[in-house]
N, C-alpha and C. Protein backbone atom coordinates (compact mmCIF):
# COMPACT_ATOMS: atom_id res chain seq x y z
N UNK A 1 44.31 22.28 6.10
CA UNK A 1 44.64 22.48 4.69
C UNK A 1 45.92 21.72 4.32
N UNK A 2 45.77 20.86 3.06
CA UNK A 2 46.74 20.10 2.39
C UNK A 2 48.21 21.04 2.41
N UNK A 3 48.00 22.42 2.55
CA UNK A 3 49.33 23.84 2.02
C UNK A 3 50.62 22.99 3.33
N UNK A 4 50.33 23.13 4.50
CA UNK A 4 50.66 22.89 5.60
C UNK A 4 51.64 21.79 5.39
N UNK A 5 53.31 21.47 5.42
CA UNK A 5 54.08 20.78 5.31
C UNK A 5 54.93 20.75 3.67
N UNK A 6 54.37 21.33 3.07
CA UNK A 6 54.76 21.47 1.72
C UNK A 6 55.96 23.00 1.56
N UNK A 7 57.24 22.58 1.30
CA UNK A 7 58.10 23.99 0.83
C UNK A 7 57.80 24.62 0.34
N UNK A 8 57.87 26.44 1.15
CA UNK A 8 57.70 27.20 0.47
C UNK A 8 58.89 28.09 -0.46
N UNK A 9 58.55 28.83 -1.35
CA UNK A 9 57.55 29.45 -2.10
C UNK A 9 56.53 28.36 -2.75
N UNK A 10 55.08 27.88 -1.95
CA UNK A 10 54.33 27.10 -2.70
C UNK A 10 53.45 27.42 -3.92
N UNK A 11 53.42 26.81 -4.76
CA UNK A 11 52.23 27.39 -5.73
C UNK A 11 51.33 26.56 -5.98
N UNK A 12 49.78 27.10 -5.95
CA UNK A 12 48.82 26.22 -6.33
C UNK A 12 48.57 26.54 -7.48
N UNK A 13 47.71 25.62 -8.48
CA UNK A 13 47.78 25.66 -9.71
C UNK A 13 46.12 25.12 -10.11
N UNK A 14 45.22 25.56 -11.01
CA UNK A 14 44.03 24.92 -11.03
C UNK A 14 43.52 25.85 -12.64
N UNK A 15 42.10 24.72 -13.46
CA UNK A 15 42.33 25.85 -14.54
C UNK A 15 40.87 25.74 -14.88
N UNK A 16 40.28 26.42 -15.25
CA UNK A 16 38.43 26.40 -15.82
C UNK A 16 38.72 26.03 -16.90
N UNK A 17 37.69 26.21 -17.80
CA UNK A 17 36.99 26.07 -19.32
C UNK A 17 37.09 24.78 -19.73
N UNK A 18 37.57 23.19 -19.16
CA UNK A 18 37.73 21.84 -19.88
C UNK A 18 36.41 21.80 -20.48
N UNK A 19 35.34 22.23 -20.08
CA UNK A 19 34.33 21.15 -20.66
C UNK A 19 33.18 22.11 -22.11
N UNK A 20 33.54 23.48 -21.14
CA UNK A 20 32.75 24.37 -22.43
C UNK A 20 32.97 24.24 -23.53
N UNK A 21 31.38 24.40 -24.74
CA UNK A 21 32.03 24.01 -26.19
C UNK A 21 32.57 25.16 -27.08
N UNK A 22 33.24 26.25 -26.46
CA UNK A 22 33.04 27.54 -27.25
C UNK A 22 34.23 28.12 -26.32
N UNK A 23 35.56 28.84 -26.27
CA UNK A 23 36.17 29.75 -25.32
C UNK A 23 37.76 29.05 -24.98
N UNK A 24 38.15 29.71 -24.52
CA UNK A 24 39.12 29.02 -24.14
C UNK A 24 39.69 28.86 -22.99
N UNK A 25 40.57 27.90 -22.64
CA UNK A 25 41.19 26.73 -21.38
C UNK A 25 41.82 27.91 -20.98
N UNK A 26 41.53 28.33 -19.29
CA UNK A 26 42.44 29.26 -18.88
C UNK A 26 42.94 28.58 -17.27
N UNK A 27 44.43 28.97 -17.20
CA UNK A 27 44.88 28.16 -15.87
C UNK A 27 45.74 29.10 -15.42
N UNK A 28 45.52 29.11 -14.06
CA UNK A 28 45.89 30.50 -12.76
C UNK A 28 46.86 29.10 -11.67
N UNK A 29 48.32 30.12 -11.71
CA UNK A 29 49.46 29.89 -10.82
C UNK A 29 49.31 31.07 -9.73
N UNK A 30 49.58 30.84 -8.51
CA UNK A 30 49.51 31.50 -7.30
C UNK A 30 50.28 31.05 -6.30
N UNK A 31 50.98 31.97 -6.18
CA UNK A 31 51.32 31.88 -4.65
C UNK A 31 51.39 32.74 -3.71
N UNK A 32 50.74 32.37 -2.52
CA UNK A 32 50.17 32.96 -1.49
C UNK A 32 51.09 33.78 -0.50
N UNK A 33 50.79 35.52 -0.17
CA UNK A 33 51.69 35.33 1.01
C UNK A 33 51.67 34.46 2.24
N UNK A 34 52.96 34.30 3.08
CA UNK A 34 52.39 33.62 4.18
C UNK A 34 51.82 34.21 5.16
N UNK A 35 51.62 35.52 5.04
CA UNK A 35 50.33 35.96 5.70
C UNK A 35 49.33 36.83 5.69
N UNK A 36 48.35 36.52 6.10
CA UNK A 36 47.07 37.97 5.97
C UNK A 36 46.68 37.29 4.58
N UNK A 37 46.33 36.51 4.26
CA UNK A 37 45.52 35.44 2.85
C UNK A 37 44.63 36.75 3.12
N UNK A 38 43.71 36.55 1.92
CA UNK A 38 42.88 36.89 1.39
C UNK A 38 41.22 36.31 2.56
N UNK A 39 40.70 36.00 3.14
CA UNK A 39 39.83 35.52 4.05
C UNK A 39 38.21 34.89 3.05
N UNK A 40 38.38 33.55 3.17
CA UNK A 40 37.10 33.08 2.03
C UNK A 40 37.45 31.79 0.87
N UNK A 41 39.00 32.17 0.93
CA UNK A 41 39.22 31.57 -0.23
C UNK A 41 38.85 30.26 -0.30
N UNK A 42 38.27 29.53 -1.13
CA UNK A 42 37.88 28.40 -1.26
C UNK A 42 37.56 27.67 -2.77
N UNK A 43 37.64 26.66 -3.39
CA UNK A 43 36.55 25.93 -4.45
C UNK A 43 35.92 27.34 -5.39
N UNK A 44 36.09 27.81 -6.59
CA UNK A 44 35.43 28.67 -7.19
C UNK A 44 33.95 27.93 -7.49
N UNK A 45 34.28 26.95 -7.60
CA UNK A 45 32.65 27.10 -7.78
C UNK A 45 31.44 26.90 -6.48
N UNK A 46 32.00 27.46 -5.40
CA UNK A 46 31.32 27.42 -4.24
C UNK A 46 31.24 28.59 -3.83
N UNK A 47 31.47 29.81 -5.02
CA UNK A 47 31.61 31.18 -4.68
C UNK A 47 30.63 31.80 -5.53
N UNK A 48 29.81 32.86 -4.97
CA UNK A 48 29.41 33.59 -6.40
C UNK A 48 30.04 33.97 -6.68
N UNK A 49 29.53 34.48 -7.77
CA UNK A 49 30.40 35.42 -8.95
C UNK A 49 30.72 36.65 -8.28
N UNK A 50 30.06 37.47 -7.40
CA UNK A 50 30.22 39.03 -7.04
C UNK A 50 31.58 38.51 -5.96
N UNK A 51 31.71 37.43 -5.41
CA UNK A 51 32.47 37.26 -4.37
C UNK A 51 33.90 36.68 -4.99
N UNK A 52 33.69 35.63 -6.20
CA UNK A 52 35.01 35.36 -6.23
C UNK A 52 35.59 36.62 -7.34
N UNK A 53 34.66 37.51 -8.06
CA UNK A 53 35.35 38.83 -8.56
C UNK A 53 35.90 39.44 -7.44
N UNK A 54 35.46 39.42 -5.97
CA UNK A 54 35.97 40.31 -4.86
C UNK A 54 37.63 40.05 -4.84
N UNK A 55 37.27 38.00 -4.70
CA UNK A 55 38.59 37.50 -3.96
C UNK A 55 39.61 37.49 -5.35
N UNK A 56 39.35 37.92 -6.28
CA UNK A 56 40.01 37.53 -7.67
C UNK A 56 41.25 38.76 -7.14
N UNK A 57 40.59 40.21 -7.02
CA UNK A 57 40.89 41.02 -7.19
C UNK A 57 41.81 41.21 -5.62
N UNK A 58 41.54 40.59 -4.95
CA UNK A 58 42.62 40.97 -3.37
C UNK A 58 43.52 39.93 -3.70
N UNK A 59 43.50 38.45 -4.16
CA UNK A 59 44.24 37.60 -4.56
C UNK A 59 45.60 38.16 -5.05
N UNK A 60 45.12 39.20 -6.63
CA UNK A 60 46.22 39.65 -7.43
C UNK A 60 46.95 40.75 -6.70
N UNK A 61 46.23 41.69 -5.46
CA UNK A 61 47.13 42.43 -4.99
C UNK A 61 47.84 42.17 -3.89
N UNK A 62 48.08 40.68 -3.31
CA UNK A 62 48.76 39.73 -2.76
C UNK A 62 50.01 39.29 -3.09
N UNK A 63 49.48 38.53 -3.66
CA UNK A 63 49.71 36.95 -4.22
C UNK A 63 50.60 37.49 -5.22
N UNK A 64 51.69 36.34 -5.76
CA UNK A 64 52.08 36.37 -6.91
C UNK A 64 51.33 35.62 -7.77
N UNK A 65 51.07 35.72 -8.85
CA UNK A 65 50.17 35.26 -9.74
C UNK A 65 50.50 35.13 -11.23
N UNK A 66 49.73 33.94 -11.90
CA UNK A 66 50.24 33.82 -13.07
C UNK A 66 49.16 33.11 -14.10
N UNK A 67 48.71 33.26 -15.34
CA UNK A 67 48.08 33.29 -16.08
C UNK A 67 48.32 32.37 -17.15
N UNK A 68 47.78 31.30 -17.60
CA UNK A 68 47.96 30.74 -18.76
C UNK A 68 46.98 29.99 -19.57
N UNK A 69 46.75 31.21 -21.10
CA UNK A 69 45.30 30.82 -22.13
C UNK A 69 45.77 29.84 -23.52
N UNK A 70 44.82 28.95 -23.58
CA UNK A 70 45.18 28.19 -24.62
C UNK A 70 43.79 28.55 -25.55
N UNK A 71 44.20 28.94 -26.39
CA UNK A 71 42.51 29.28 -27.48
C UNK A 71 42.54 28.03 -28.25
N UNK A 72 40.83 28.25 -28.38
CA UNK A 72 40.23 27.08 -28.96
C UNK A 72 40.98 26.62 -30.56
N UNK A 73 41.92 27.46 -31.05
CA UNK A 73 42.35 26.87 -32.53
C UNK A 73 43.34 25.74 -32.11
N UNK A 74 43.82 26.07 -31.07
CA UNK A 74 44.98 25.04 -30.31
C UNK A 74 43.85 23.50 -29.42
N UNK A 75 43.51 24.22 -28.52
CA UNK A 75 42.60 22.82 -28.22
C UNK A 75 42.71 22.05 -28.98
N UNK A 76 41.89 22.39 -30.18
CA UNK A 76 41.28 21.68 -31.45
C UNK A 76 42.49 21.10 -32.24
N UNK A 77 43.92 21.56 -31.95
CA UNK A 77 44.91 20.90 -32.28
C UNK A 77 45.51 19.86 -31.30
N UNK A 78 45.62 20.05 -30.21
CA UNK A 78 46.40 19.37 -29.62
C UNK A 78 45.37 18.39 -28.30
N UNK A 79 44.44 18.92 -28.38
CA UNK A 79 43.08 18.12 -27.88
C UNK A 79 43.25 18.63 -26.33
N UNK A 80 41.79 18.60 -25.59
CA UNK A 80 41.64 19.46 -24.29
C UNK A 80 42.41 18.87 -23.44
N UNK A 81 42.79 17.88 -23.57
CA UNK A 81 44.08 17.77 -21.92
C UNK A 81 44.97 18.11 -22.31
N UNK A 82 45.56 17.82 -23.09
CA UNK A 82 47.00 18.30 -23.59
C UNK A 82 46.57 20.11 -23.70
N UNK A 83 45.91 20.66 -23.80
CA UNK A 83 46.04 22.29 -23.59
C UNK A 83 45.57 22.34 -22.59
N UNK A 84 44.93 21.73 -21.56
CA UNK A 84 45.03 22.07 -20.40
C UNK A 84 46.49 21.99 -19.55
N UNK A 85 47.01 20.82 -20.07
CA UNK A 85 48.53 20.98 -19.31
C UNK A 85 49.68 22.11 -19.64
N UNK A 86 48.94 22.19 -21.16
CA UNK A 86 50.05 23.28 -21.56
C UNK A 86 49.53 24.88 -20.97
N UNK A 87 48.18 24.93 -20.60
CA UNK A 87 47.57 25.99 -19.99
C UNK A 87 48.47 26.36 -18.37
N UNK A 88 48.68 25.27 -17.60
CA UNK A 88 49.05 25.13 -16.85
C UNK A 88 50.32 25.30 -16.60
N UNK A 89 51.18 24.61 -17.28
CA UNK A 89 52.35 25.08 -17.59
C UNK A 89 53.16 26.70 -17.40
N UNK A 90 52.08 27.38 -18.82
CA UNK A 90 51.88 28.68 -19.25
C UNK A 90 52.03 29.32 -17.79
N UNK A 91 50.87 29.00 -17.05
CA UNK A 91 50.83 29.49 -15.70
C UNK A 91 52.11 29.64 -15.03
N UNK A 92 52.35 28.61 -14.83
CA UNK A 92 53.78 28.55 -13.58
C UNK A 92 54.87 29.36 -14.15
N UNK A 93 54.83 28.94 -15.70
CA UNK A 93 56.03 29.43 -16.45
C UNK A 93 56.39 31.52 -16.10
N UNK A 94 54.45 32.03 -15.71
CA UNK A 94 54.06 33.12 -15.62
C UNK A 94 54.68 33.63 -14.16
N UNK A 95 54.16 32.44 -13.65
CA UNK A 95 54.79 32.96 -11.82
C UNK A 95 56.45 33.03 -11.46
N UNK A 96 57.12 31.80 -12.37
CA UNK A 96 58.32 32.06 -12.55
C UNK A 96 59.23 33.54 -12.69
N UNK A 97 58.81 33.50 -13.72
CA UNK A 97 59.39 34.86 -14.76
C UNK A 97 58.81 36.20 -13.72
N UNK A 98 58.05 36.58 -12.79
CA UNK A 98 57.25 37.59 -11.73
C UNK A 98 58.30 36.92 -11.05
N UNK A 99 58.76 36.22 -10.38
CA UNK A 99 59.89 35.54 -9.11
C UNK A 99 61.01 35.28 -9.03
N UNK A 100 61.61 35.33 -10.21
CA UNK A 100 62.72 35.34 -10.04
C UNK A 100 63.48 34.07 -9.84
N UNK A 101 62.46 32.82 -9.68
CA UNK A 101 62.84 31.64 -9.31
C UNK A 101 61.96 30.75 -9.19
N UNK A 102 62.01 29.62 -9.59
CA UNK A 102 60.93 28.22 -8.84
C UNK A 102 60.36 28.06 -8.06
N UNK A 103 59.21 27.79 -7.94
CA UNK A 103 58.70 27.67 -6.55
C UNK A 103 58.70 26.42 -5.65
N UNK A 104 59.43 26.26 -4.54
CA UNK A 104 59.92 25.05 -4.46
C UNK A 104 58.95 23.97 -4.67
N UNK A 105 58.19 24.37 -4.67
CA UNK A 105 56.88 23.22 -4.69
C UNK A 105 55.74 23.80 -5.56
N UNK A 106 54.55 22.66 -6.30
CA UNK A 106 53.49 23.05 -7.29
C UNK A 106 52.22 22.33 -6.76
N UNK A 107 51.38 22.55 -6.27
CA UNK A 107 50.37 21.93 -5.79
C UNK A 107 48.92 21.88 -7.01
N UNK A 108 48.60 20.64 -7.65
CA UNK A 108 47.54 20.94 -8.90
C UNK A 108 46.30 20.17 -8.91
N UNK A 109 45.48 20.94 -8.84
CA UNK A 109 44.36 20.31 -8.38
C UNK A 109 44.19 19.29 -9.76
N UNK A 110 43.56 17.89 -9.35
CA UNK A 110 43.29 16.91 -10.33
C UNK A 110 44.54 16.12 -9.86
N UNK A 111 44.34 15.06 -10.47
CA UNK A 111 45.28 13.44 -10.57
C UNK A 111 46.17 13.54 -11.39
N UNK A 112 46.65 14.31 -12.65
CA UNK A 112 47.37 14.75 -13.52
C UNK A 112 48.44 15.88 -13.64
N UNK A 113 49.77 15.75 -13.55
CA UNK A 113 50.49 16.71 -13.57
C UNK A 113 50.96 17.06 -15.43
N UNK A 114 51.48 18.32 -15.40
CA UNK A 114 52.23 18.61 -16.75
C UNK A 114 53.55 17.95 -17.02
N UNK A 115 53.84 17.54 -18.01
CA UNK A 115 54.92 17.43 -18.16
C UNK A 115 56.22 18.42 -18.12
N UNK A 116 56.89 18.62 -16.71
CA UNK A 116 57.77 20.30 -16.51
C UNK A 116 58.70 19.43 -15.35
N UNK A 117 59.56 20.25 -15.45
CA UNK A 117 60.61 20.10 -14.33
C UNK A 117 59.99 20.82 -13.36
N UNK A 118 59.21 20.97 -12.46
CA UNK A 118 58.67 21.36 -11.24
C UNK A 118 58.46 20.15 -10.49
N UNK A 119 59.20 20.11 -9.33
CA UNK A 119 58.50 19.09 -8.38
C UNK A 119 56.89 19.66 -7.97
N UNK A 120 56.08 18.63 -7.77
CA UNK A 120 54.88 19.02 -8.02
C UNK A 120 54.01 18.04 -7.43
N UNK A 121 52.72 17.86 -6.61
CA UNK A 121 52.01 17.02 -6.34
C UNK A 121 50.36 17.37 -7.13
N UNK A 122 49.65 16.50 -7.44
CA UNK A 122 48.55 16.53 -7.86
C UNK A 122 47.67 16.25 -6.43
N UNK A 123 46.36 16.43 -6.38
CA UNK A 123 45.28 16.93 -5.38
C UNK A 123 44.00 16.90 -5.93
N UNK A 124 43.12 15.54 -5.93
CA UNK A 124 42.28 15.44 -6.54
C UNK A 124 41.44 16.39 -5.07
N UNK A 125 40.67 17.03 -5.91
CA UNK A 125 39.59 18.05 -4.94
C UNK A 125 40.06 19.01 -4.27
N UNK A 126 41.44 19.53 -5.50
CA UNK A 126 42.56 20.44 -4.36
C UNK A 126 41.86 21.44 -4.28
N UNK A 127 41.09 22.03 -5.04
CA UNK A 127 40.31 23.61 -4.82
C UNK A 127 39.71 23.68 -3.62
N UNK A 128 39.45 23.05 -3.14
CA UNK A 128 38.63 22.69 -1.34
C UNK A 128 39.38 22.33 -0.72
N UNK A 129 40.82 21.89 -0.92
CA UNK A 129 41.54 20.83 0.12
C UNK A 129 42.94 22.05 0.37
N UNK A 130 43.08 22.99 -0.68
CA UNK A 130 44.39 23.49 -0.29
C UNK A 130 44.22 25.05 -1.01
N UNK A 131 44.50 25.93 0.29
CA UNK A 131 44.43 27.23 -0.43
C UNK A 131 44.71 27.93 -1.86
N UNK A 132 46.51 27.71 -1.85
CA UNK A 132 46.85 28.15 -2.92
C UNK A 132 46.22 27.49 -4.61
N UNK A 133 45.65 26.31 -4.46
CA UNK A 133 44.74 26.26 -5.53
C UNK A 133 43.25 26.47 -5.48
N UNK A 134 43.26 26.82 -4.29
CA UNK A 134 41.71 27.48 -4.24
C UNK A 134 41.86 28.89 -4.72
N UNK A 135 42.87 29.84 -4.35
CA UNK A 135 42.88 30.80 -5.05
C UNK A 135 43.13 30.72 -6.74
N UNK A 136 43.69 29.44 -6.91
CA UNK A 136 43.94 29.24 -8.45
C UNK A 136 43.07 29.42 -9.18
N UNK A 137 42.10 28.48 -8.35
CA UNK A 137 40.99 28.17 -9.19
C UNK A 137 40.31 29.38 -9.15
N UNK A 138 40.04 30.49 -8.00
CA UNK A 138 38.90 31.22 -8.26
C UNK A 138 39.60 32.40 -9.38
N UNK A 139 40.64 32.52 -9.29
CA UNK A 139 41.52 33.77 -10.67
C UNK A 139 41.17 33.08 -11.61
N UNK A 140 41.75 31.62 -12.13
CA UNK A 140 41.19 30.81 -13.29
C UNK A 140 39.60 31.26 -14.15
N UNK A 141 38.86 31.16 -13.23
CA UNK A 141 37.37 31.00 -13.15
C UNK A 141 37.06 32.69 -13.76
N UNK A 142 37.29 33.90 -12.95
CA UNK A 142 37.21 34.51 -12.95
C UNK A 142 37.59 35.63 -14.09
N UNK A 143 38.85 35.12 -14.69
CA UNK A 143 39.17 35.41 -16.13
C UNK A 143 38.83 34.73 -16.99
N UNK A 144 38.53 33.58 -16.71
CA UNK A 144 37.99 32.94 -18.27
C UNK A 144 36.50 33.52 -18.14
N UNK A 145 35.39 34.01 -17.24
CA UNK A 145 34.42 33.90 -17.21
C UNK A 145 34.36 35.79 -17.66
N UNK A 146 35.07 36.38 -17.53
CA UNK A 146 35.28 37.79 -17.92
C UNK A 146 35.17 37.89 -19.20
N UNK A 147 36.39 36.25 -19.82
CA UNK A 147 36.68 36.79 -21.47
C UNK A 147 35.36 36.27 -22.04
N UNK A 148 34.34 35.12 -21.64
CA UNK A 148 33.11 35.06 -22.61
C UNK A 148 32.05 36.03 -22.21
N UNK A 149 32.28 36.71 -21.33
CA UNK A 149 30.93 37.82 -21.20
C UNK A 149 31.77 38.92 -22.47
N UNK A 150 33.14 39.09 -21.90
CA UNK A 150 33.29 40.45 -23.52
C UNK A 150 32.90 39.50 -24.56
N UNK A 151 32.94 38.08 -24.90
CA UNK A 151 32.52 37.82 -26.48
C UNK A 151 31.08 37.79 -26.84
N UNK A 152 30.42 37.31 -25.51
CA UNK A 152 29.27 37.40 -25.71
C UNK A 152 28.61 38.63 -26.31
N UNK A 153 29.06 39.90 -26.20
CA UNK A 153 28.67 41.42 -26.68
C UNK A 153 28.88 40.84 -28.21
N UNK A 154 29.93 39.78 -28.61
CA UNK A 154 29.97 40.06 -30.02
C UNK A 154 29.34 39.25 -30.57
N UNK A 155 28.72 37.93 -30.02
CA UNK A 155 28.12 37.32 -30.23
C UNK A 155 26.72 36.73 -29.14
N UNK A 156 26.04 37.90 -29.18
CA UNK A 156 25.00 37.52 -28.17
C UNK A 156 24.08 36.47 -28.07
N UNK A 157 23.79 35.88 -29.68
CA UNK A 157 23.17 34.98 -29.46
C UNK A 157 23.34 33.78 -28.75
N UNK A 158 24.47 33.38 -28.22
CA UNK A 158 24.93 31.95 -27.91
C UNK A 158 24.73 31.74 -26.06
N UNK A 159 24.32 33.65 -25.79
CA UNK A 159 24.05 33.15 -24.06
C UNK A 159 25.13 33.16 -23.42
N UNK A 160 26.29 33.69 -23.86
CA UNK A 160 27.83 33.42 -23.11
C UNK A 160 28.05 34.00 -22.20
N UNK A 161 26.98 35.14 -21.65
CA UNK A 161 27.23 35.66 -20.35
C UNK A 161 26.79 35.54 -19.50
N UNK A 162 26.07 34.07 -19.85
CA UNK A 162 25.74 33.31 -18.44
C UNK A 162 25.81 31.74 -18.77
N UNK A 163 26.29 31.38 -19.84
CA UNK A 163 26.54 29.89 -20.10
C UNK A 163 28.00 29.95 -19.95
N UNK A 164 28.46 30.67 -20.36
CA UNK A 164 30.00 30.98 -20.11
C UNK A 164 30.70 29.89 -21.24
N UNK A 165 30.12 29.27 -22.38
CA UNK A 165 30.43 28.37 -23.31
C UNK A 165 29.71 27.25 -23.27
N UNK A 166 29.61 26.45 -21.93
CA UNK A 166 28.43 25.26 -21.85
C UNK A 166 28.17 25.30 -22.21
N UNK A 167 27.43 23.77 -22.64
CA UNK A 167 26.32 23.11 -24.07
C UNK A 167 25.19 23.48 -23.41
N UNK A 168 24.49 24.46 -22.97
CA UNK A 168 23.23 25.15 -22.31
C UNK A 168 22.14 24.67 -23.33
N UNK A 169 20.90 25.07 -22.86
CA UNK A 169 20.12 24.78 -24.15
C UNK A 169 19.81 25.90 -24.98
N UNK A 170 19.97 27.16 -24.21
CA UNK A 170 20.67 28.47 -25.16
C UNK A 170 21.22 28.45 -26.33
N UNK A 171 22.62 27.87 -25.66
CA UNK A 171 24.10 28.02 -26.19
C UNK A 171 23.23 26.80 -27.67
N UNK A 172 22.97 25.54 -27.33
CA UNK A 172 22.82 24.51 -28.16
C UNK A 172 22.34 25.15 -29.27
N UNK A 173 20.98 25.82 -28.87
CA UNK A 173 19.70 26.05 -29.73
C UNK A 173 20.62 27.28 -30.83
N UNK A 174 21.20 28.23 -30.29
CA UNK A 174 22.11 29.18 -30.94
C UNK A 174 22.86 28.61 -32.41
N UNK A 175 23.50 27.86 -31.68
CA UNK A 175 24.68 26.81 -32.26
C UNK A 175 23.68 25.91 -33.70
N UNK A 176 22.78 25.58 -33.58
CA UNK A 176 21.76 25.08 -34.66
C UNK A 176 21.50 25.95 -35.49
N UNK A 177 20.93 27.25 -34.95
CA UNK A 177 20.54 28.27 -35.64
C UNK A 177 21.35 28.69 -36.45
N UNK A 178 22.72 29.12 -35.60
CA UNK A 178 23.75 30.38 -36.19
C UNK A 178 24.59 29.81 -36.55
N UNK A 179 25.08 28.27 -36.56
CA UNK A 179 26.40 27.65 -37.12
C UNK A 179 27.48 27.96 -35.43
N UNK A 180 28.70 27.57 -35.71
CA UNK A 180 29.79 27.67 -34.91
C UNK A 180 30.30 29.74 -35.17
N UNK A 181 31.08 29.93 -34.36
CA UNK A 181 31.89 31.22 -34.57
C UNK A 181 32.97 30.98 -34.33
N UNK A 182 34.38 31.86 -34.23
CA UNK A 182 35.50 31.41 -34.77
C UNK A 182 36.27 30.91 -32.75
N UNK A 183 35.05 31.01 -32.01
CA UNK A 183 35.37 30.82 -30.47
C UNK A 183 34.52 29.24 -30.00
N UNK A 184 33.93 28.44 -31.29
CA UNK A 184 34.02 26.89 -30.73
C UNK A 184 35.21 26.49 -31.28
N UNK A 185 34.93 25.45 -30.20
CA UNK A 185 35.69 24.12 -30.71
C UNK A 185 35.33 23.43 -31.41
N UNK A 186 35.85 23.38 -32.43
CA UNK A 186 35.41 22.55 -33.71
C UNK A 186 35.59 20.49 -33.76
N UNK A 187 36.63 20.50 -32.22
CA UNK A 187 36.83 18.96 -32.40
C UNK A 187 35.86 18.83 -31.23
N UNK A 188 35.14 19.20 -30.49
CA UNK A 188 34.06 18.95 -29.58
C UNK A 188 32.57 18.64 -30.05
N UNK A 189 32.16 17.18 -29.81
CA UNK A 189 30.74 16.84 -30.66
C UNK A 189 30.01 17.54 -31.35
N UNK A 190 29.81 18.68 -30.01
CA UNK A 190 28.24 19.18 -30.69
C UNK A 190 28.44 20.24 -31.59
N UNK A 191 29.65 21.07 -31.81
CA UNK A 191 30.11 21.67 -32.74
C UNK A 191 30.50 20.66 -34.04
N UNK A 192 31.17 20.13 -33.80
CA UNK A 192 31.45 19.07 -35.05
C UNK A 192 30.47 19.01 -35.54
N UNK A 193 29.20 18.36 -35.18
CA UNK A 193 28.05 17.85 -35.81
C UNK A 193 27.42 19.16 -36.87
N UNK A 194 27.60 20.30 -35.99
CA UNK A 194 27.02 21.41 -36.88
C UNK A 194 27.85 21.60 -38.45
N UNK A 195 29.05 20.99 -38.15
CA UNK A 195 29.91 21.53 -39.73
C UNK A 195 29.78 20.22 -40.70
N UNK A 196 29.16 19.21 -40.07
CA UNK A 196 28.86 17.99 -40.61
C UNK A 196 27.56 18.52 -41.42
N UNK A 197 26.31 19.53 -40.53
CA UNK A 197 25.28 19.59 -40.93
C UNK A 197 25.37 20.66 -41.96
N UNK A 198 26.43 21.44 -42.11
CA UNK A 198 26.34 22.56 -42.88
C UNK A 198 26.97 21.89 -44.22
């Protein structure tokens, strides 16, 4: 594992929702004790769902941990990378303020860092390559995928509790039918097109 040589207090950093057209960008800061991990941790999306809810939940009674949501009115302002970094950010800014201090080091999965005073390395394929953003990623995953199953209750038609926002052919066919709700993204194509069509 990439963790191995890097100062600790390390934090890994990783975030879901870039590509869904509906929900919002959520990004999970972690850092790991140095011992007795959690056993599994890996890549969220190489987990089911019953398992990375398992590891979500031993993660947070570990780990220090940290949380950061950017909703879709912001996306749509500041466009999906730029709220993904600021998602990310949010995060660390979260683990900070729980610590009492910096973590000497930020480990983030992808080629792209935030703009922050954190020394920090990027890790393309870090969710597989380095614990503490494998746990990132599976808390990431795991709360954003929580908050579209509660919306889905409010909006069932769109399939969100198993498209999780994806352009599904559910989600699409919904989206034709029913117009956007106040949880797309309005600067993302296939939503756009609908307010074009309305």
């Amino acid at each position: 594992m990439v963790d191995i040589g890097f100062p600790t207090p390390l934090c890994g950093v990783d975030e879901a929702g870039r590509g869904p057209l509906a929900g919002p960008v959520v990004a999970a800061a972690v850092i790991l004790p140095e011992r007795d991990c959690p056993p599994g941790i890996n890549d969220s999306k190489k987990l089911t769902e019953k398992t990375r809810a398992r590891l979500c939940a031993e993660i947070r009674g570990c780990a220090v941990v940290g949380v950061g949501i950017v909703h879709p009115e912001e996306i749509d302002r500041l466009n999906i990378y730029w709220a993904t970094m600021k998602a990310m950010t949010l995060a660390v800014d979260a683990v900070v303020e729980r610590l009492g201090c910096h973590p000497a080091h930020v480990l983030v999965d992808g080629n792209r860092l935030p703009k922050w005073g954190y020394a920090a390395t990027p890790i393309v394929g870090g969710d597989a390559k380095s614990l503490a953003i494998g746990a990132a990623s599976i808390v990431a995953k795991h709360v954003r995928d929580e908050m579209m199953i509660a919306a889905a209750q409010e909006w069932p038609a769109y399939g969100w509790h198993s498209n999780k926002g994806y352009g599904s052919a559910t989600h699409l066919a919904a989206l034709r039918e029913h117009g956007p709700t106040p949880l797309h993204r309005r600067s993302f194509a296939p939503v756009a097109q609908c307010y074009l069509d309305l």
